[in-house]
PDB file of N, CA and C in Angstrom:
ATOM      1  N   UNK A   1     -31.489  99.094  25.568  1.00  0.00           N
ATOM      2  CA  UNK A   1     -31.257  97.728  25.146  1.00  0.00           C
ATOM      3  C   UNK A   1     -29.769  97.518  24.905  1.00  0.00           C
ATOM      4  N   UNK A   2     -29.161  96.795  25.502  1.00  0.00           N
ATOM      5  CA  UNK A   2     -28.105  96.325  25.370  1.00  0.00           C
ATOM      6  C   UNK A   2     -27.451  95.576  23.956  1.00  0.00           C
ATOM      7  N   UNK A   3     -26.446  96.053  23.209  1.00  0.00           N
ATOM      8  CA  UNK A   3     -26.017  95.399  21.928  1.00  0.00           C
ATOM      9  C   UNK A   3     -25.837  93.753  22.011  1.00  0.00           C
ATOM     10  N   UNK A   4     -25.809  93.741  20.697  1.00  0.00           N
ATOM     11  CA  UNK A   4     -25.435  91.879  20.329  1.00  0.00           C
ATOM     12  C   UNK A   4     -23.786  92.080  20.957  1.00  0.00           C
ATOM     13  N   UNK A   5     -23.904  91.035  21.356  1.00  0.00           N
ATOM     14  CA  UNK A   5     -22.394  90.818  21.533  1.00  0.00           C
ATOM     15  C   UNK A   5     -22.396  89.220  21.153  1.00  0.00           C
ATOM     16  N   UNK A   6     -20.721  88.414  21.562  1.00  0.00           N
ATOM     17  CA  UNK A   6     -20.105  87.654  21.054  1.00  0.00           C
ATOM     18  C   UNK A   6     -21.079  86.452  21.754  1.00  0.00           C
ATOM     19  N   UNK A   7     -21.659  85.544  21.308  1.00  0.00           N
ATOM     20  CA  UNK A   7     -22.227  83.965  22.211  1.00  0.00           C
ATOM     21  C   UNK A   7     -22.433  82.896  21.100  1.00  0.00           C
ATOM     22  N   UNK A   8     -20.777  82.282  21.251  1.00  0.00           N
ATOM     23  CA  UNK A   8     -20.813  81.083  20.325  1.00  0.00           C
ATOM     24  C   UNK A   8     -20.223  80.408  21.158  1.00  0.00           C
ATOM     25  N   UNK A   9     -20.431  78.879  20.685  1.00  0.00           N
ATOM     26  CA  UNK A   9     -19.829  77.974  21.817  1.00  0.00           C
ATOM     27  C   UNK A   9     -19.808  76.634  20.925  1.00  0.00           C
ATOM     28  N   UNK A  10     -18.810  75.671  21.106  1.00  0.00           N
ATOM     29  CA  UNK A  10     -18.301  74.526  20.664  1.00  0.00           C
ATOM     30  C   UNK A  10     -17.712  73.839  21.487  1.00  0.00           C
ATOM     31  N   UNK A  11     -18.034  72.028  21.329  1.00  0.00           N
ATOM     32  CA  UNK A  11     -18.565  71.511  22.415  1.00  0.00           C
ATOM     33  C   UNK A  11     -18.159  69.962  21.874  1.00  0.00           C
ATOM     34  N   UNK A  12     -17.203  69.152  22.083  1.00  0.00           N
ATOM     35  CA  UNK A  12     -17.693  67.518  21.617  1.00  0.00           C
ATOM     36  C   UNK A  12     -17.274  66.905  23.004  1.00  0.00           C
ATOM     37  N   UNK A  13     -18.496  65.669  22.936  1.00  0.00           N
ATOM     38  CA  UNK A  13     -18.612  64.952  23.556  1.00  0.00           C
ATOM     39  C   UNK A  13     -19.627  63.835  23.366  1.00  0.00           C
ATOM     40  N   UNK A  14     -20.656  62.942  24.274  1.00  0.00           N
ATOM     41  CA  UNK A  14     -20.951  61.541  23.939  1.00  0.00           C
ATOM     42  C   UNK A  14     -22.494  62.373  24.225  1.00  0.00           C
ATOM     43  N   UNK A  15     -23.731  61.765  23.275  1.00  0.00           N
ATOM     44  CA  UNK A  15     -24.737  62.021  23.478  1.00  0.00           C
ATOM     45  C   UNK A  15     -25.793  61.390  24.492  1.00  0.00           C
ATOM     46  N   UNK A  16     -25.558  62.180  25.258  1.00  0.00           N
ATOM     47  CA  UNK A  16     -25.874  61.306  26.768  1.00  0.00           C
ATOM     48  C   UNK A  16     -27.471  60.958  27.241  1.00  0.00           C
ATOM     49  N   UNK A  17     -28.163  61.944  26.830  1.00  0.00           N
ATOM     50  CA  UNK A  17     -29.327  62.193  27.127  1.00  0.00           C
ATOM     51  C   UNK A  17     -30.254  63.011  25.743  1.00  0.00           C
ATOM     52  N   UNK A  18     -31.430  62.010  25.360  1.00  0.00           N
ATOM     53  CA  UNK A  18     -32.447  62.437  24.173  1.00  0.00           C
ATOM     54  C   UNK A  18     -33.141  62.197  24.359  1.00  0.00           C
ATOM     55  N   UNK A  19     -33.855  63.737  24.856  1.00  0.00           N
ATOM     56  CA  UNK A  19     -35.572  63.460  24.881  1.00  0.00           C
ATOM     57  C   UNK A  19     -36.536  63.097  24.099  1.00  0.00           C
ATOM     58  N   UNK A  20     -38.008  63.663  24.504  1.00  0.00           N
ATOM     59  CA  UNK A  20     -39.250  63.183  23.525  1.00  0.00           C
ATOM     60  C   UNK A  20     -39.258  64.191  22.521  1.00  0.00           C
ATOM     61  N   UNK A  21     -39.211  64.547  21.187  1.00  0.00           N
ATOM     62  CA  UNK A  21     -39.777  65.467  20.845  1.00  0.00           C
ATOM     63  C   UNK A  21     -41.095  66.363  21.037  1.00  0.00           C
ATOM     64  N   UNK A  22     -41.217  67.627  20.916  1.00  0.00           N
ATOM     65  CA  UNK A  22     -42.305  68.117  21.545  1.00  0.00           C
ATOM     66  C   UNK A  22     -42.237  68.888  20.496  1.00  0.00           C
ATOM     67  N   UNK A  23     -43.751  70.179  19.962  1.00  0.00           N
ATOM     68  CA  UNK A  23     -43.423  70.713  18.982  1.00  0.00           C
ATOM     69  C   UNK A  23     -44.181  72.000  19.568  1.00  0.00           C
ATOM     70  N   UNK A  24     -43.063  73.383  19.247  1.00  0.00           N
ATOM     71  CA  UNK A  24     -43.867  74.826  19.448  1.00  0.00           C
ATOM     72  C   UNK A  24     -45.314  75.312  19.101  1.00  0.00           C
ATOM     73  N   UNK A  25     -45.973  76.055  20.028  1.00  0.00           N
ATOM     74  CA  UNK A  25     -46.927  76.435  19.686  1.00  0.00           C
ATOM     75  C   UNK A  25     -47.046  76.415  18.125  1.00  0.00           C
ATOM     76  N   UNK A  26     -46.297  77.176  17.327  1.00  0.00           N
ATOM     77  CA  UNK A  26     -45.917  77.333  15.835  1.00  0.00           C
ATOM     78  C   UNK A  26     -46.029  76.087  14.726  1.00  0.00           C
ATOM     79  N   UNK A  27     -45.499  74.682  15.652  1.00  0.00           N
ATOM     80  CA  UNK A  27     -45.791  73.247  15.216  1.00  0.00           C
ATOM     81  C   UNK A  27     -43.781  73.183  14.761  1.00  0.00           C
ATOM     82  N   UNK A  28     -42.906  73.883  15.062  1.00  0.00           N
ATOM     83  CA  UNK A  28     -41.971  73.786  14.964  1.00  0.00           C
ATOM     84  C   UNK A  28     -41.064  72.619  16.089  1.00  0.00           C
ATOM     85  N   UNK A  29     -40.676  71.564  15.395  1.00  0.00           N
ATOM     86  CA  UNK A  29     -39.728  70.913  16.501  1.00  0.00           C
ATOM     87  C   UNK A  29     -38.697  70.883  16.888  1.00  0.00           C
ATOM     88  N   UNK A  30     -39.021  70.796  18.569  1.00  0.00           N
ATOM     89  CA  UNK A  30     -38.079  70.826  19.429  1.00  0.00           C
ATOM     90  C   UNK A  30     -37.164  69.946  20.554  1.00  0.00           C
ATOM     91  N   UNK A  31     -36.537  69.538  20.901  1.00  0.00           N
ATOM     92  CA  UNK A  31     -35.896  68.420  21.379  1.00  0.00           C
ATOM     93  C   UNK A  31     -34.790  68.776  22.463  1.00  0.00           C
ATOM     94  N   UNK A  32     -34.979  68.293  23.210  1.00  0.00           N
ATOM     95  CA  UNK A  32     -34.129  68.744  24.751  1.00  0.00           C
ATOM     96  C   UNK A  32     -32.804  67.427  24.285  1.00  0.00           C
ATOM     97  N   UNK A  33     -31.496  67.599  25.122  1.00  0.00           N
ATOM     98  CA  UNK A  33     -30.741  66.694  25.643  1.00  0.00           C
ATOM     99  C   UNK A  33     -29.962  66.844  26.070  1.00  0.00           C
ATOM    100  N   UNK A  34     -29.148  66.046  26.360  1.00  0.00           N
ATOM    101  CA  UNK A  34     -27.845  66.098  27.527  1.00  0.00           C
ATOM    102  C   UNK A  34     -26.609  66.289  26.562  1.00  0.00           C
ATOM    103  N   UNK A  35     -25.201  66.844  26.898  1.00  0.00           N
ATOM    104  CA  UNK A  35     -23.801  66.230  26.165  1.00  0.00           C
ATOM    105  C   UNK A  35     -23.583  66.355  27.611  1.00  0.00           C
ATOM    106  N   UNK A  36     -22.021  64.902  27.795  1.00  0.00           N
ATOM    107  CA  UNK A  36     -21.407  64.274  28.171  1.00  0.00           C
ATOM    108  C   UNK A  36     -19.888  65.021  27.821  1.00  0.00           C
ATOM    109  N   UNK A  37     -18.888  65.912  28.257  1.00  0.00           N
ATOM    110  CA  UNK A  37     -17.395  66.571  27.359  1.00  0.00           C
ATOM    111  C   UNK A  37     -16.673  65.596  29.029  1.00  0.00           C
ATOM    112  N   UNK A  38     -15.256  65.330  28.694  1.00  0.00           N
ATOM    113  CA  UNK A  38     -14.414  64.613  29.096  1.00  0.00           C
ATOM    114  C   UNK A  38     -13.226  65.062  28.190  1.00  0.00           C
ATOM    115  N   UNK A  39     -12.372  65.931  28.950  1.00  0.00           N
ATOM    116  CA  UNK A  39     -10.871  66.212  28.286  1.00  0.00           C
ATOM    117  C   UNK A  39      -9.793  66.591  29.229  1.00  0.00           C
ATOM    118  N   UNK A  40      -8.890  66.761  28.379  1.00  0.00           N
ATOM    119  CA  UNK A  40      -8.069  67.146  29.359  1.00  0.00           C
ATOM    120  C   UNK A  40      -7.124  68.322  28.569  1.00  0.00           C
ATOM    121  N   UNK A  41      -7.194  69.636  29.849  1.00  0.00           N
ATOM    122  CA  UNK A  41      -7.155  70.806  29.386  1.00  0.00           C
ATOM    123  C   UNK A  41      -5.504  71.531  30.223  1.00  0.00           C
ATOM    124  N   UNK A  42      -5.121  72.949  29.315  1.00  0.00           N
ATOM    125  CA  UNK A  42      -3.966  72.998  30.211  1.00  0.00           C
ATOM    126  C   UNK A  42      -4.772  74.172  31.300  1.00  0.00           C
ATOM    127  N   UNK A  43      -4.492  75.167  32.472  1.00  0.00           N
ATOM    128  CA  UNK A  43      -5.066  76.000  32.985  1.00  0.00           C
ATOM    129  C   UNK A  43      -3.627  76.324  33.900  1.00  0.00           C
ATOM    130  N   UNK A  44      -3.046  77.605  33.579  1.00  0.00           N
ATOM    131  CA  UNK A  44      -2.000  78.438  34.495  1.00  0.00           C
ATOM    132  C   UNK A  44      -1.185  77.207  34.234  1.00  0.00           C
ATOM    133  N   UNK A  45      -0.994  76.544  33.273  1.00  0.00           N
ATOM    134  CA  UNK A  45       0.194  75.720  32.651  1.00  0.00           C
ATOM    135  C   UNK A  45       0.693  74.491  33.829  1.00  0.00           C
ATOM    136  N   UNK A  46      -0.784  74.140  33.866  1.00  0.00           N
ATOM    137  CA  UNK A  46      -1.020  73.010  34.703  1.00  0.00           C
ATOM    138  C   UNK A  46      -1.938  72.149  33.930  1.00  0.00           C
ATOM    139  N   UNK A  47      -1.941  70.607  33.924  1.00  0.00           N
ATOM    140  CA  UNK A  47      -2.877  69.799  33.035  1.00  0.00           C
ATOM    141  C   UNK A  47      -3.877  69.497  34.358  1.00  0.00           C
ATOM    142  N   UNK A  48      -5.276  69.618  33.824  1.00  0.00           N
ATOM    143  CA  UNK A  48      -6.682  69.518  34.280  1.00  0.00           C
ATOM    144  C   UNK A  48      -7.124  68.741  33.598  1.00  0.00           C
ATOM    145  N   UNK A  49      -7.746  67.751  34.447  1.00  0.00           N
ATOM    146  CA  UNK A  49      -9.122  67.115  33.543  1.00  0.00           C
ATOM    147  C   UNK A  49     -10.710  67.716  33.680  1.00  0.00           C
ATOM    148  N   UNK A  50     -11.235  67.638  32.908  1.00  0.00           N
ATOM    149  CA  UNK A  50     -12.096  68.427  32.485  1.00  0.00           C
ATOM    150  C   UNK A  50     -13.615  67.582  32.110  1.00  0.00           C
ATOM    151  N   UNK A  51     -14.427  67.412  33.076  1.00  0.00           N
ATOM    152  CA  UNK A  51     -15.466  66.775  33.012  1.00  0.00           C
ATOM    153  C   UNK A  51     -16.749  67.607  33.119  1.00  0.00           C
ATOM    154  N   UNK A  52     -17.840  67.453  32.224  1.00  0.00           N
ATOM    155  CA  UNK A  52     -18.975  68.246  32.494  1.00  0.00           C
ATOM    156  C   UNK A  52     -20.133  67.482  31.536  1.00  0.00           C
ATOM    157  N   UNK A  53     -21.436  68.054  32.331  1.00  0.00           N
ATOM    158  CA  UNK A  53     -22.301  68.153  31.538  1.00  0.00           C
ATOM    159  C   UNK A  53     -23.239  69.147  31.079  1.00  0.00           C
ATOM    160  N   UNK A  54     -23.433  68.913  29.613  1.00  0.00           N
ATOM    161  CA  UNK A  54     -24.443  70.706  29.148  1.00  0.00           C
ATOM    162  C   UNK A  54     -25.978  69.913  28.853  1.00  0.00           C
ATOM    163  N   UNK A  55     -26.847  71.012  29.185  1.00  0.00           N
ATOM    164  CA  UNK A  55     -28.197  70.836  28.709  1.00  0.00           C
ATOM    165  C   UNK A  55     -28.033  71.630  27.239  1.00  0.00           C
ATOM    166  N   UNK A  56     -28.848  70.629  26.366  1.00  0.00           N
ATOM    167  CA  UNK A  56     -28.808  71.258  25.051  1.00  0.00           C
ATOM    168  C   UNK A  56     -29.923  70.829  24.778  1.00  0.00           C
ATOM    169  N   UNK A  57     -30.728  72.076  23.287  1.00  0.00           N
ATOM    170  CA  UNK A  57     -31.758  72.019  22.813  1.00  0.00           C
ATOM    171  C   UNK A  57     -31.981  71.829  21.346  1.00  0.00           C
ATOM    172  N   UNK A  58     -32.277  71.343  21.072  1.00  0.00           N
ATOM    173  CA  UNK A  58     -32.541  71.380  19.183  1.00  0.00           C
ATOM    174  C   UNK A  58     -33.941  71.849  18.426  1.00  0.00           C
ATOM    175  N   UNK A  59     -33.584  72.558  17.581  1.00  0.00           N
ATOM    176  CA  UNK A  59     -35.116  72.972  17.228  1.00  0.00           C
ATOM    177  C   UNK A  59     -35.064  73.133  15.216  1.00  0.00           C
ATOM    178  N   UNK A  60     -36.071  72.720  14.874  1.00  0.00           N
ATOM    179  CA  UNK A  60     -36.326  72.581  13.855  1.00  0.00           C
ATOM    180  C   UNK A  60     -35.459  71.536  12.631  1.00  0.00           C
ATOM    181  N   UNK A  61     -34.879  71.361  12.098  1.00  0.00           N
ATOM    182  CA  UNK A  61     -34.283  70.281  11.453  1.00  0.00           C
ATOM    183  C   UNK A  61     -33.017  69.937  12.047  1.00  0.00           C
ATOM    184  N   UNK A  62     -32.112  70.216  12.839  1.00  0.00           N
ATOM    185  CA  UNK A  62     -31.637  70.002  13.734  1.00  0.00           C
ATOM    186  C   UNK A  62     -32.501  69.021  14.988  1.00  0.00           C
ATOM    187  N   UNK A  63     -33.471  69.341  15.423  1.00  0.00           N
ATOM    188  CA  UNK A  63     -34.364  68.370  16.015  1.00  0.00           C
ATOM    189  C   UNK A  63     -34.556  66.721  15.446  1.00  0.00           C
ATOM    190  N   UNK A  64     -35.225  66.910  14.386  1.00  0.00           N
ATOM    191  CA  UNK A  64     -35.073  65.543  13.600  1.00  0.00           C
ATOM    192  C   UNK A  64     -33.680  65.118  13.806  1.00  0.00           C
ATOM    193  N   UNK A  65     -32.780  65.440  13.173  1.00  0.00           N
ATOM    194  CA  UNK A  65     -31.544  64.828  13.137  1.00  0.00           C
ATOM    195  C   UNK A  65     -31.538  64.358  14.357  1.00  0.00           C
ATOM    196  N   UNK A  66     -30.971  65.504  15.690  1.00  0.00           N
ATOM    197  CA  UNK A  66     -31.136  64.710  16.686  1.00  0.00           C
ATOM    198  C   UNK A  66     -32.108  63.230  17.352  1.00  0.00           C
ATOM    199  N   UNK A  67     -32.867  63.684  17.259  1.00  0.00           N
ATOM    200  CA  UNK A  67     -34.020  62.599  17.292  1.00  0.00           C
ATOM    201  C   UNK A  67     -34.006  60.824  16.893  1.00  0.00           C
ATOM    202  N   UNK A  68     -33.021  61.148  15.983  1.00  0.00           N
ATOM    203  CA  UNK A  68     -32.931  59.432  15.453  1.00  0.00           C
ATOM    204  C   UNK A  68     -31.209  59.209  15.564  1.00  0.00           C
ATOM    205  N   UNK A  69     -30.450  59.845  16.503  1.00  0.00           N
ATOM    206  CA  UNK A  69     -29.264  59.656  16.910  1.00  0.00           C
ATOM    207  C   UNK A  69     -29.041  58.607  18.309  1.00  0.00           C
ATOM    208  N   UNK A  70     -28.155  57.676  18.198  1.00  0.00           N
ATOM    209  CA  UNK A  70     -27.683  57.013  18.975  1.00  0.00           C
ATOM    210  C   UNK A  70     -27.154  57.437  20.747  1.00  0.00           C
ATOM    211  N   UNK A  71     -28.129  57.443  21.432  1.00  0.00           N
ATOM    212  CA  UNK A  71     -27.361  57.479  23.056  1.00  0.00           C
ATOM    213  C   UNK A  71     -25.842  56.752  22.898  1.00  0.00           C
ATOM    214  N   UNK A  72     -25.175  57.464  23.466  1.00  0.00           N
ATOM    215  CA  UNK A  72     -23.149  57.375  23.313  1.00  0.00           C
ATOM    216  C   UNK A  72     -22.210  57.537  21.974  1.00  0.00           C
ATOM    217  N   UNK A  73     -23.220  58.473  21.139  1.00  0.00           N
ATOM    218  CA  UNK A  73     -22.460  58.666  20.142  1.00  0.00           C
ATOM    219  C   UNK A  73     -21.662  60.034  20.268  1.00  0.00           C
ATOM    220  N   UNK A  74     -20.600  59.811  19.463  1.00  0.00           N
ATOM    221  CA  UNK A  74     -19.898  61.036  19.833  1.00  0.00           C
ATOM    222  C   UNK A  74     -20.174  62.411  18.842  1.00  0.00           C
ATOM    223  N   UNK A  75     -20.318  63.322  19.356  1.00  0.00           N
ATOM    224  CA  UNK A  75     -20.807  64.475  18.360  1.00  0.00           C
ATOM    225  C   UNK A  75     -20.592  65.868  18.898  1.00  0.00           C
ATOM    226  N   UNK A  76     -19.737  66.488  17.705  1.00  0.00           N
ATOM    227  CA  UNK A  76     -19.588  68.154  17.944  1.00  0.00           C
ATOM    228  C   UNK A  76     -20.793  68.637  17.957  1.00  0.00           C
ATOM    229  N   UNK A  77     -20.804  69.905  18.878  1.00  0.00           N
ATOM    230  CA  UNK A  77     -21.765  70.449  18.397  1.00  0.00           C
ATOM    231  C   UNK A  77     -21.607  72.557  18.708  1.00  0.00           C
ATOM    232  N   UNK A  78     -22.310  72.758  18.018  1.00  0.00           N
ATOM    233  CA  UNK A  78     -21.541  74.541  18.067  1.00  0.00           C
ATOM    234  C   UNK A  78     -23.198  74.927  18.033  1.00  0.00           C
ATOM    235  N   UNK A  79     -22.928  76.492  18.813  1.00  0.00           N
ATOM    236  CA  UNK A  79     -24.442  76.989  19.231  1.00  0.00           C
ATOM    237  C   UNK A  79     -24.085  78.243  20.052  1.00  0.00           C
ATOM    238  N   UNK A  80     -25.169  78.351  20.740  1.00  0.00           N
ATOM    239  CA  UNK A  80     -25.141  79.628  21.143  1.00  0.00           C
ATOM    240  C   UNK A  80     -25.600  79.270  23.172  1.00  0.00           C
ATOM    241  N   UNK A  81     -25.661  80.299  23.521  1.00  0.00           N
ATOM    242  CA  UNK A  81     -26.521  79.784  24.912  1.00  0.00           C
ATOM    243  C   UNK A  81     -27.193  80.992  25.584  1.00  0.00           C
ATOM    244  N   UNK A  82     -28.393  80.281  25.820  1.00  0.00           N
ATOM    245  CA  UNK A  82     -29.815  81.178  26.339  1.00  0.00           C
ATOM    246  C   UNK A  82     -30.333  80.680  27.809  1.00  0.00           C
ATOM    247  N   UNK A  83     -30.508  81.147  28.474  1.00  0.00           N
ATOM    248  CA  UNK A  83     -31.473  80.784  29.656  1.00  0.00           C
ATOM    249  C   UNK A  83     -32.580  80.074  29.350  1.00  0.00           C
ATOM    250  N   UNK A  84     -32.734  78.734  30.092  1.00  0.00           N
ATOM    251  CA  UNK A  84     -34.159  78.001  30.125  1.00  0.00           C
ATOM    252  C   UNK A  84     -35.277  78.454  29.870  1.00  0.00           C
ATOM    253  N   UNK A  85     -35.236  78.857  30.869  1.00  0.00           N
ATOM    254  CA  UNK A  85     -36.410  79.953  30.431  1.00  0.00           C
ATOM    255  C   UNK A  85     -36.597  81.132  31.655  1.00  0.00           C
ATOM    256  N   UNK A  86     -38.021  81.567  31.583  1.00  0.00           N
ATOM    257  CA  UNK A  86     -37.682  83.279  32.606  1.00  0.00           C
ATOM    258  C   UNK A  86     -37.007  82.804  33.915  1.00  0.00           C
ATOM    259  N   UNK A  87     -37.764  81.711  34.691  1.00  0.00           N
ATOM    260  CA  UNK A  87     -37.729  81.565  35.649  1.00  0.00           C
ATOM    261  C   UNK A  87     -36.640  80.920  35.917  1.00  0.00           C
ATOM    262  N   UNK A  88     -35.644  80.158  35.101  1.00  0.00           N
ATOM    263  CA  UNK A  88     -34.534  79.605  35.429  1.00  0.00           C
ATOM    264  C   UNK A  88     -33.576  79.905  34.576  1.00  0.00           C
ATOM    265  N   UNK A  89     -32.231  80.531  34.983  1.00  0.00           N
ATOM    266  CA  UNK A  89     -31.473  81.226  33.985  1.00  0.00           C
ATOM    267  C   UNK A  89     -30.701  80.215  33.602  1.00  0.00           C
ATOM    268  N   UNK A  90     -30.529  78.784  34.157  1.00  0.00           N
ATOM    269  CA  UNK A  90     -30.146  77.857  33.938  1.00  0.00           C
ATOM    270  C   UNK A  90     -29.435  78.190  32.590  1.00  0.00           C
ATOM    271  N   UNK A  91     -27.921  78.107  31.799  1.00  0.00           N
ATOM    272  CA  UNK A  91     -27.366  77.902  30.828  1.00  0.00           C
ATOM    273  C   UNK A  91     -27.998  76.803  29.766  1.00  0.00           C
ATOM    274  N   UNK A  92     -28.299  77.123  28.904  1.00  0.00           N
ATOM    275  CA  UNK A  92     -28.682  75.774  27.836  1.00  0.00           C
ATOM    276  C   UNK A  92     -28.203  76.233  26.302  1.00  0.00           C
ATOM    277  N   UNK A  93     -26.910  75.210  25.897  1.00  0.00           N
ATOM    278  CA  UNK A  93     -26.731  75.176  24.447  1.00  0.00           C
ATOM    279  C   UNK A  93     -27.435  75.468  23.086  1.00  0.00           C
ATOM    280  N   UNK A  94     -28.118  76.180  22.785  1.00  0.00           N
ATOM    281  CA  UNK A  94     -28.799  75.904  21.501  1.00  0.00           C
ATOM    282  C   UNK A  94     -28.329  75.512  20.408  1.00  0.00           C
ATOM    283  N   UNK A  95     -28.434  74.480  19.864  1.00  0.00           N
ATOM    284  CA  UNK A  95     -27.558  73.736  18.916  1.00  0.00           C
ATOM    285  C   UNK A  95     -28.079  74.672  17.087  1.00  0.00           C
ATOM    286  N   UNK A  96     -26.685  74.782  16.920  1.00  0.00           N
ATOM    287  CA  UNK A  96     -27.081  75.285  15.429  1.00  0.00           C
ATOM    288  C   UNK A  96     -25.937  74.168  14.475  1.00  0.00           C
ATOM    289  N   UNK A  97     -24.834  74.016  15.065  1.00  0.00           N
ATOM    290  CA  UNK A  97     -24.647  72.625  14.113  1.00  0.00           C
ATOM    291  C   UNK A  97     -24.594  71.356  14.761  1.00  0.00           C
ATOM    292  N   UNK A  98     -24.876  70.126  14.327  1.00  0.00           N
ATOM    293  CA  UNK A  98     -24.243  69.182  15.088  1.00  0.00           C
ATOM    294  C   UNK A  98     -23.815  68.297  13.835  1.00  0.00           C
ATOM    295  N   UNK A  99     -22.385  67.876  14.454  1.00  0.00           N
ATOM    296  CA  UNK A  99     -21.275  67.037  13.864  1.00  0.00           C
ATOM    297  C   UNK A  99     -21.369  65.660  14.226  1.00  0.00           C
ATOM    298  N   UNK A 100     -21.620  64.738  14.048  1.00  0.00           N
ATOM    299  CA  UNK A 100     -21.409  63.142  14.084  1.00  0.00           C
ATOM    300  C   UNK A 100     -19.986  63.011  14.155  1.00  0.00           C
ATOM    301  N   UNK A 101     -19.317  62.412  15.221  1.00  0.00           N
ATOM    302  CA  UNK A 101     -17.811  62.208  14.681  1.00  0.00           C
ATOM    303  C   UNK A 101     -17.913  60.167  14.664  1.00  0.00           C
ATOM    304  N   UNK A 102     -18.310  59.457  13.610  1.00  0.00           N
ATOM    305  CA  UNK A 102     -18.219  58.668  14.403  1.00  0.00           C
ATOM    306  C   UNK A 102     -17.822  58.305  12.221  1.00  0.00           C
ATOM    307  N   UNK A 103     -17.081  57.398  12.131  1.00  0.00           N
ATOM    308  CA  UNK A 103     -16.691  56.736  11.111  1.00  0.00           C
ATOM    309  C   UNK A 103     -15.918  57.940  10.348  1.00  0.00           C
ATOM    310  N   UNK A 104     -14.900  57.560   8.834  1.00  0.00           N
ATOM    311  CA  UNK A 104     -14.051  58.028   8.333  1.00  0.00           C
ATOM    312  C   UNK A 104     -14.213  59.513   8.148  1.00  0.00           C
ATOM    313  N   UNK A 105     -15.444  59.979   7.391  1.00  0.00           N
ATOM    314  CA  UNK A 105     -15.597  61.271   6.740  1.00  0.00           C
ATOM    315  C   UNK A 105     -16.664  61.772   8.116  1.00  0.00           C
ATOM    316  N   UNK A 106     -16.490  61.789   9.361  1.00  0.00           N
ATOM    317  CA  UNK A 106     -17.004  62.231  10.423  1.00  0.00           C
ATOM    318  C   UNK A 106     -19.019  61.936  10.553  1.00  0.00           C
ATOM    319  N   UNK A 107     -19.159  61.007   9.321  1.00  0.00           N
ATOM    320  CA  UNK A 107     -20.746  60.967   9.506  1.00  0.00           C
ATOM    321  C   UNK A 107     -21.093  62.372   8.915  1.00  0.00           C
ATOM    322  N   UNK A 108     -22.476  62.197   9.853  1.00  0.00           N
ATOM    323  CA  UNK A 108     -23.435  62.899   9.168  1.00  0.00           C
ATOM    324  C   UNK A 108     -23.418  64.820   9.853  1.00  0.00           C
ATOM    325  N   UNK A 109     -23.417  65.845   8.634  1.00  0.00           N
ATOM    326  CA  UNK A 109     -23.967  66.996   9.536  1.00  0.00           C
ATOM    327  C   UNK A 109     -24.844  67.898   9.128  1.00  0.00           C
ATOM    328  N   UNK A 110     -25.440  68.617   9.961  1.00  0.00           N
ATOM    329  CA  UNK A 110     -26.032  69.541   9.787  1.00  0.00           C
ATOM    330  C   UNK A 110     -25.516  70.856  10.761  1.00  0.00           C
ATOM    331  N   UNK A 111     -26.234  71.772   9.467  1.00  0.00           N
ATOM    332  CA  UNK A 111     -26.019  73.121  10.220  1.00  0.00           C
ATOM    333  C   UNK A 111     -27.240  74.112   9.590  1.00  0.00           C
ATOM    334  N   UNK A 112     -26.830  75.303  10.163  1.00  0.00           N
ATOM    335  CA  UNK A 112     -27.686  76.636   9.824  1.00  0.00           C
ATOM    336  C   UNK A 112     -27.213  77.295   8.337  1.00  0.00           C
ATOM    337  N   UNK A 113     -26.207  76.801   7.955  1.00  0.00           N
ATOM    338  CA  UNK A 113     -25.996  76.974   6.602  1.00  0.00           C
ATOM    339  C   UNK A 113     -26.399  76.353   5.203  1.00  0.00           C
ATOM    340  N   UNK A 114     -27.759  76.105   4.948  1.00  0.00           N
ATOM    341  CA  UNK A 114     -28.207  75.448   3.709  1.00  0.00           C
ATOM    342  C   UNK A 114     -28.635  76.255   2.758  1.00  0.00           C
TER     343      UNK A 114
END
């Protein structure tokens, strides 16, 4: 078995895509969606723009939150990333915080730290 190693990842951009909630065998909820990132980055000391989109997942109170969030809002979000599932190794975010950046004191957040 191969050790833990390093898989963190941080991420802002516009909340592009929010699915249905669905809930684990367990009754734990879970929530698929899209981010939207748009920046502009340096690379071999050249300026790039930098457009993409991530599949991201939310699960358990993180889910809720997501869930009653605004399509085009802007929001950090930091996590980890796992394969879809067996059959598709497809990259997908797992969200462990998400940041609201939208008014003075950045809105609302949650994380894995309560």
């Amino acid at each position: 078995m191969q050790e833990a190693g390093r898989n963190s990842f941080e991420i802002d951009g516009i909340l592009a895509e929010i699915g249905q909630m669905r809930y684990s065998p367990g009754g734990v909820p879970v929530l698929a969606g899209r981010i939207e990132h748009r920046s502009k980055q340096v690379e071999a000391g050249l300026s790039r723009d930098v457009e993409l989109e991530l599949q991201v997942v939310a699960v358990g109170d993180k889910a809720k939150l997501l869930a009653v969030a605004r399509l085009g809002s802007p929001a950090r979000l930091t996590g980890f990333f796992a394969a879809k599932s067996l059959r598709s190794r497809v990259p997908v975010l797992h969200i462990d915080t998400i940041e609201f950046l939208e008014g003075t004191n950045h809105g609302i957040q949650a994380s894995n730290e309560a």
